[in-house]
N, C-alpha and C. Protein backbone atom coordinates (compact mmCIF):
# COMPACT_ATOMS: atom_id res chain seq x y z
N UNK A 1 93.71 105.44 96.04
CA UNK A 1 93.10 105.33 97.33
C UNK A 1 94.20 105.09 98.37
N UNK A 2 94.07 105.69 99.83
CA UNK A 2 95.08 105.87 100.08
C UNK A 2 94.46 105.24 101.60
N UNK A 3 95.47 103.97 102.28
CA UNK A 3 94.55 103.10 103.29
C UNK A 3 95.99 103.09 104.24
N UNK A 4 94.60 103.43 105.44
CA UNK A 4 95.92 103.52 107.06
C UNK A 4 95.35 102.28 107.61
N UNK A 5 95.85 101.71 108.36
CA UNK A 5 95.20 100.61 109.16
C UNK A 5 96.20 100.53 110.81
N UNK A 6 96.11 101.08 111.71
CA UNK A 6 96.31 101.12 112.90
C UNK A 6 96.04 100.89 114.33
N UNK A 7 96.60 100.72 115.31
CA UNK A 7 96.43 99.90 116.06
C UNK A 7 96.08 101.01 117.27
N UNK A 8 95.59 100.67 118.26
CA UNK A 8 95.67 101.44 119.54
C UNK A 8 95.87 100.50 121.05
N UNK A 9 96.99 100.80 121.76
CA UNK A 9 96.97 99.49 122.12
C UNK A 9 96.97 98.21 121.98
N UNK A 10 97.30 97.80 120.71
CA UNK A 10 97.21 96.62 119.99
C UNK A 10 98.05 96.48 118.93
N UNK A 11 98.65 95.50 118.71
CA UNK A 11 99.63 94.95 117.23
C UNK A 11 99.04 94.59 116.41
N UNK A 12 99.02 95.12 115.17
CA UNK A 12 98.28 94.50 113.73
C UNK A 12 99.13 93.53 113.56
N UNK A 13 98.75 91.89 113.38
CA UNK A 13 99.05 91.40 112.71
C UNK A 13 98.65 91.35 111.37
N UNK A 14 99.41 90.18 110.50
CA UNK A 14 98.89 89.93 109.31
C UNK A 14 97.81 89.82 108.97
N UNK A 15 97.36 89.07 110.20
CA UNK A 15 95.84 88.09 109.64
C UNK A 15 94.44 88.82 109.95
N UNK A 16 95.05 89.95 110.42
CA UNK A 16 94.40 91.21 111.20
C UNK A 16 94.18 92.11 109.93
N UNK A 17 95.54 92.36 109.52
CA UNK A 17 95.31 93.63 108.28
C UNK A 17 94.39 92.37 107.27
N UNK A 18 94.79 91.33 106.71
CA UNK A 18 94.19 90.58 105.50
C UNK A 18 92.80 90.87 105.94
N UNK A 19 92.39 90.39 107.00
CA UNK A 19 90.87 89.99 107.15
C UNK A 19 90.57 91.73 107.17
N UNK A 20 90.74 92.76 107.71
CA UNK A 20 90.10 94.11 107.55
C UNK A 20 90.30 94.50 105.71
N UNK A 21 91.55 94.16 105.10
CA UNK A 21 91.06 94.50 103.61
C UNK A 21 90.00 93.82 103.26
N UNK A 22 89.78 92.51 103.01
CA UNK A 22 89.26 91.38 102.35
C UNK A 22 87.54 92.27 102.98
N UNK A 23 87.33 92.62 103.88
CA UNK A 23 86.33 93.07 103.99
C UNK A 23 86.46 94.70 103.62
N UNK A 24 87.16 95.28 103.47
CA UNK A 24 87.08 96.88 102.93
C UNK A 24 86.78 96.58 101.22
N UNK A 25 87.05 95.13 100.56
CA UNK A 25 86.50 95.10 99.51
C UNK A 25 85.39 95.16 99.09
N UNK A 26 84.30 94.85 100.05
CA UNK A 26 83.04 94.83 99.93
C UNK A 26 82.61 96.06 99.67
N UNK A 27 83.18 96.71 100.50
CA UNK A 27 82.46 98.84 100.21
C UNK A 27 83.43 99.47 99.22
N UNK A 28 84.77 99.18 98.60
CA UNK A 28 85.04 99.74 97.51
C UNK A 28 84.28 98.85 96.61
N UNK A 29 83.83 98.04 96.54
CA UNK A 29 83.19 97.62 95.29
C UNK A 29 81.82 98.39 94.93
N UNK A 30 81.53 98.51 96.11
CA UNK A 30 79.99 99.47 95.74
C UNK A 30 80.29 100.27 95.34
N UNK A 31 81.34 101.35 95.99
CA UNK A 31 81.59 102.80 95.80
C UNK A 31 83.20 103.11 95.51
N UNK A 32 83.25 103.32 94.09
CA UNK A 32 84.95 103.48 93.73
C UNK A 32 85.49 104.70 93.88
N UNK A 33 84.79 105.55 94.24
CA UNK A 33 85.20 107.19 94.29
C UNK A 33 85.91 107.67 95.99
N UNK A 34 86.45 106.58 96.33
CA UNK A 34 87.02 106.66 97.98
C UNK A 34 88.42 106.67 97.71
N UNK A 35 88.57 108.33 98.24
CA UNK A 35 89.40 108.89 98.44
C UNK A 35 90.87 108.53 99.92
N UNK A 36 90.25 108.13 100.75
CA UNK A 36 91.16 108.15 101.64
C UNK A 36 90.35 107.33 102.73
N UNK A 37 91.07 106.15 103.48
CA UNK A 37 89.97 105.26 104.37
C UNK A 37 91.28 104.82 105.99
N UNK A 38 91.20 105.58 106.75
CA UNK A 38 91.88 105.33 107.41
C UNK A 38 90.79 104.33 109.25
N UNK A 39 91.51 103.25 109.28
CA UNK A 39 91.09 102.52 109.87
C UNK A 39 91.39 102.56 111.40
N UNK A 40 91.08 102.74 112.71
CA UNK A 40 91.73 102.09 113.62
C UNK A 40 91.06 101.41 114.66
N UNK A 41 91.97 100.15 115.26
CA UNK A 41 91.78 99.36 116.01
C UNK A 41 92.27 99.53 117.09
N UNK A 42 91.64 99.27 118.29
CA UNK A 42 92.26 99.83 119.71
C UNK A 42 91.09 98.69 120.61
N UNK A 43 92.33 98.86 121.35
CA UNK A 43 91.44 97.86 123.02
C UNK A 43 91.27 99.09 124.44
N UNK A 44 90.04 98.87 124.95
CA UNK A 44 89.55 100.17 125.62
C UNK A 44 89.96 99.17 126.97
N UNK A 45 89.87 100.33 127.77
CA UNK A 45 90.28 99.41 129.47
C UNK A 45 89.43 98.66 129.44
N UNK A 46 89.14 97.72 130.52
CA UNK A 46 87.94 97.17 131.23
C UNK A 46 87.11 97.61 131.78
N UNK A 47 86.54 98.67 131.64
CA UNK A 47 85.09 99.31 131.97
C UNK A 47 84.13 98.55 131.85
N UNK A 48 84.12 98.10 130.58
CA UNK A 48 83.25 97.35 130.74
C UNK A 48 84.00 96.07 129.51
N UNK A 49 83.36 94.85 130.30
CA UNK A 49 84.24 93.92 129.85
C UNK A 49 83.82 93.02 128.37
N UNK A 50 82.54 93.55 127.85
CA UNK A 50 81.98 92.76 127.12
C UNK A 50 82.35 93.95 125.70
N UNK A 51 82.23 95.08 125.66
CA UNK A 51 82.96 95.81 124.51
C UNK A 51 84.26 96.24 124.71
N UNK A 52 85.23 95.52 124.85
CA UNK A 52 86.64 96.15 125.16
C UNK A 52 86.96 96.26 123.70
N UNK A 53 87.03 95.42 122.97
CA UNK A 53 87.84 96.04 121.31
C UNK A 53 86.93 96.84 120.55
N UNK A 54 87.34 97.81 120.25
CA UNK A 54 87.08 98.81 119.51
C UNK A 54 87.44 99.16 118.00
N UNK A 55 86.85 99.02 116.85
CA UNK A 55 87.11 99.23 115.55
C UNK A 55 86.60 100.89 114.96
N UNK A 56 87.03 101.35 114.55
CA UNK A 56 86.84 102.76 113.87
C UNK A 56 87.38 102.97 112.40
N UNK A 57 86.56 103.54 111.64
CA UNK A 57 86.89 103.78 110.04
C UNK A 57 86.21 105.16 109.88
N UNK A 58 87.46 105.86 109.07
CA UNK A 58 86.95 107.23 108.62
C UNK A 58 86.99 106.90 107.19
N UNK A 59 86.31 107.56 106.53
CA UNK A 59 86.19 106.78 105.17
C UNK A 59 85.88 108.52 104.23
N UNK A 60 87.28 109.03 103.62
CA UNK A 60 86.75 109.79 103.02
C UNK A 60 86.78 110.26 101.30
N UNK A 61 85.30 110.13 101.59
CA UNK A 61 84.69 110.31 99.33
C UNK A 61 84.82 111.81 99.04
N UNK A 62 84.68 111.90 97.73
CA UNK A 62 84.51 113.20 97.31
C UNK A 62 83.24 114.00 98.04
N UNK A 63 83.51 115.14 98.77
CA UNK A 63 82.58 115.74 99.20
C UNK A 63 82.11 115.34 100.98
N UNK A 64 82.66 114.64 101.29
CA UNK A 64 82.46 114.17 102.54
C UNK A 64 83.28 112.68 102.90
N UNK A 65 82.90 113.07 104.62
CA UNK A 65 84.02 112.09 105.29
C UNK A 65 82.58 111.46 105.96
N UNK A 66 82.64 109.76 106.16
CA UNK A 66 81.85 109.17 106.67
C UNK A 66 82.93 108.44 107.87
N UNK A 67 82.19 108.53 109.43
CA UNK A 67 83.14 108.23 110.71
C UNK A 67 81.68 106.86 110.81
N UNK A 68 82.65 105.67 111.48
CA UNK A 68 81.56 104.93 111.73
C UNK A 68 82.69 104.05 112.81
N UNK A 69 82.22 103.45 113.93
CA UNK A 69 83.05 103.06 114.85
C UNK A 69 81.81 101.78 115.45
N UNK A 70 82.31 100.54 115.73
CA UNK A 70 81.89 99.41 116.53
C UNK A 70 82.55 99.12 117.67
N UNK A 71 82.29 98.57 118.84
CA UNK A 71 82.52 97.83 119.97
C UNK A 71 82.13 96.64 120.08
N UNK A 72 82.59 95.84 120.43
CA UNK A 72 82.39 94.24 120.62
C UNK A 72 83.20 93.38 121.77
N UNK A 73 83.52 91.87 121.88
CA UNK A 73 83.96 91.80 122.83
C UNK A 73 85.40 90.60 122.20
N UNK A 74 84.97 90.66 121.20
CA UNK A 74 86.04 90.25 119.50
C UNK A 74 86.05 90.98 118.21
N UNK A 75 87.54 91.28 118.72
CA UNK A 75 88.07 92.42 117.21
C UNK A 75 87.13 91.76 115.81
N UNK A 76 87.87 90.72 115.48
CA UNK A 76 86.76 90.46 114.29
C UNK A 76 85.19 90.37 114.09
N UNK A 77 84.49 90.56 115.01
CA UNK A 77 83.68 90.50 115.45
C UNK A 77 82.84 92.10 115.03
N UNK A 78 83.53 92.87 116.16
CA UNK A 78 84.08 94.15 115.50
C UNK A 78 83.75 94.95 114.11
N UNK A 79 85.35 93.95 113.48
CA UNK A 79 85.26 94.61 111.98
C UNK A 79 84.04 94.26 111.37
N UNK A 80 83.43 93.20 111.77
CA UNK A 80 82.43 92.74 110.85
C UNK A 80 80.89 93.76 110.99
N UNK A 81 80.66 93.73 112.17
CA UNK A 81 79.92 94.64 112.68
C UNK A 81 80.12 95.98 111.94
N UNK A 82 81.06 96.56 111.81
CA UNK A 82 81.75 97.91 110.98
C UNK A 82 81.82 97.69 110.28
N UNK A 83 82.16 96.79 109.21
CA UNK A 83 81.84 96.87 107.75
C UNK A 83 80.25 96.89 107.46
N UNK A 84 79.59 96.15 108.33
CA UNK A 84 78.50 96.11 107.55
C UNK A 84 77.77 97.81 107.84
N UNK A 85 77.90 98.67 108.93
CA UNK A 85 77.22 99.70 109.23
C UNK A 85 77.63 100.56 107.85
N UNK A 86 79.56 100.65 107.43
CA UNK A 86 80.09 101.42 106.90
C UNK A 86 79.31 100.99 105.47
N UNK A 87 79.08 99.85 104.86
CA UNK A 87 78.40 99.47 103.93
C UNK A 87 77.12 100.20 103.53
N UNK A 88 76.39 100.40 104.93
CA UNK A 88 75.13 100.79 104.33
C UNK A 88 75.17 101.99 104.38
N UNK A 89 76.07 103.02 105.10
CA UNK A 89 76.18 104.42 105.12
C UNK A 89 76.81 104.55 103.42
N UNK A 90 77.51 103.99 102.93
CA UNK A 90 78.03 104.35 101.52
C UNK A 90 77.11 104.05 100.57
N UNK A 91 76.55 103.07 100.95
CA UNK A 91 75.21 102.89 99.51
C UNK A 91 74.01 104.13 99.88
N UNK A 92 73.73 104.52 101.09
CA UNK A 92 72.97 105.58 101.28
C UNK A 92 73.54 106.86 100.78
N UNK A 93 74.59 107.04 100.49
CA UNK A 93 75.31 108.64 100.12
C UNK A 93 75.88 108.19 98.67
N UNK A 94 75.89 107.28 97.98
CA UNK A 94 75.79 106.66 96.49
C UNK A 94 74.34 106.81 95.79
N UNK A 95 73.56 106.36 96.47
CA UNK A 95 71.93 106.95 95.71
C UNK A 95 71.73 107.95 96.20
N UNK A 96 72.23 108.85 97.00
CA UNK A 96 72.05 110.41 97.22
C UNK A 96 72.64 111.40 96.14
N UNK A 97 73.63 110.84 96.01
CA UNK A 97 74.35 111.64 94.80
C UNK A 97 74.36 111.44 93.59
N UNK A 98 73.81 110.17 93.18
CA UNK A 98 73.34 109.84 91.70
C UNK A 98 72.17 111.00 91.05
N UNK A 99 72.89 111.27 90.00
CA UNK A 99 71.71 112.07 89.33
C UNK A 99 70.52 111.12 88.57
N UNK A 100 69.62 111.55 89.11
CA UNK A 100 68.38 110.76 88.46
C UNK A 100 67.68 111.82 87.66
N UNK A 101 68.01 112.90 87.31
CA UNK A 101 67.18 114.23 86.34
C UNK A 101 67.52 113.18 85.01
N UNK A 102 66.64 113.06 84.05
CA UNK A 102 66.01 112.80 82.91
C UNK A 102 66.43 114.25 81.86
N UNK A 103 66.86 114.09 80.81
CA UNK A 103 66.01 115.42 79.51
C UNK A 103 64.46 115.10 79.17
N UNK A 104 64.15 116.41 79.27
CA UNK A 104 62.67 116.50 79.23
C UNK A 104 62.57 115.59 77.62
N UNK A 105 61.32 115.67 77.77
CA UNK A 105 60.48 114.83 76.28
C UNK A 105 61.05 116.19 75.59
N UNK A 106 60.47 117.39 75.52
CA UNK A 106 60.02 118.38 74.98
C UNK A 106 61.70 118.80 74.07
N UNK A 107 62.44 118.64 75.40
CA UNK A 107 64.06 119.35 75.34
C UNK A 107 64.17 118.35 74.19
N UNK A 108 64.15 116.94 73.70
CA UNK A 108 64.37 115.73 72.85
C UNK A 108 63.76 116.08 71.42
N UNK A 109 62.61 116.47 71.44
CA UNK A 109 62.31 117.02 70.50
C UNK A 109 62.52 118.19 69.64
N UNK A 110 63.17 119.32 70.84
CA UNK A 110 63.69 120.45 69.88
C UNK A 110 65.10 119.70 69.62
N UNK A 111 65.87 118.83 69.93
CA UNK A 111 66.94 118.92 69.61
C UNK A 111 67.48 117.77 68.31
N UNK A 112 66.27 117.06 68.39
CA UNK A 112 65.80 115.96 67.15
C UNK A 112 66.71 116.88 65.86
N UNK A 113 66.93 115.91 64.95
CA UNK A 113 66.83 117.20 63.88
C UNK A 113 65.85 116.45 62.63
């Protein structure tokens, strides 16, 4: 798995990258088949003053890329907000792709011996 974590307008600190893994653990634990998860953090002008930090995660699995992005008016705040959206978009495309087809009764029986 291959993880970017970047800034826009802003310096990653330490305690910045720790706290965004420590929570990217939560959605690789659901879903281990994540291919590539590139993160970024950026501060938007003052337009408006109550969502200025901005969090964004591209998150990409076999077969598709999931984009999910929060605004808030605290980065951690933010990530938290974004983990939890990115959470439920991956458990929704995890029971999408689970095969739930059964072998028939019938197929069990010819193959009985």
């Amino acid at each position: 798995m291959n993880l970017t974590i970047s800034g826009h307008h802003l310096d990653i600190t330490a305690a910045l990258r720790e706290y965004v893994l420590t929570k990217l653990e939560r959605v690789t634990r659901h879903f281990d088949q994540v291919v590539d998860i590139n993160v970024l953090l950026s501060v938007e002008k003052p337009r408006e003053k109550a969502l200025r930090q901005k969090a964004e995660v591209t998150l990409h699995v076999k077969g598709k890329d999931i984009f999910v992005e929060h605004s808030a008016e605290d980065m951690y705040a933010a990530v938290d907000q974004l983990m939890d959206k990115l959470d439920r978009q991956v458990c929704r495309y995890k029971a999408k792709v689970q095969d739930y087809h059964h072998v028939a009764a019938k197929r069990l029986d010819a193959t009985a011996p």
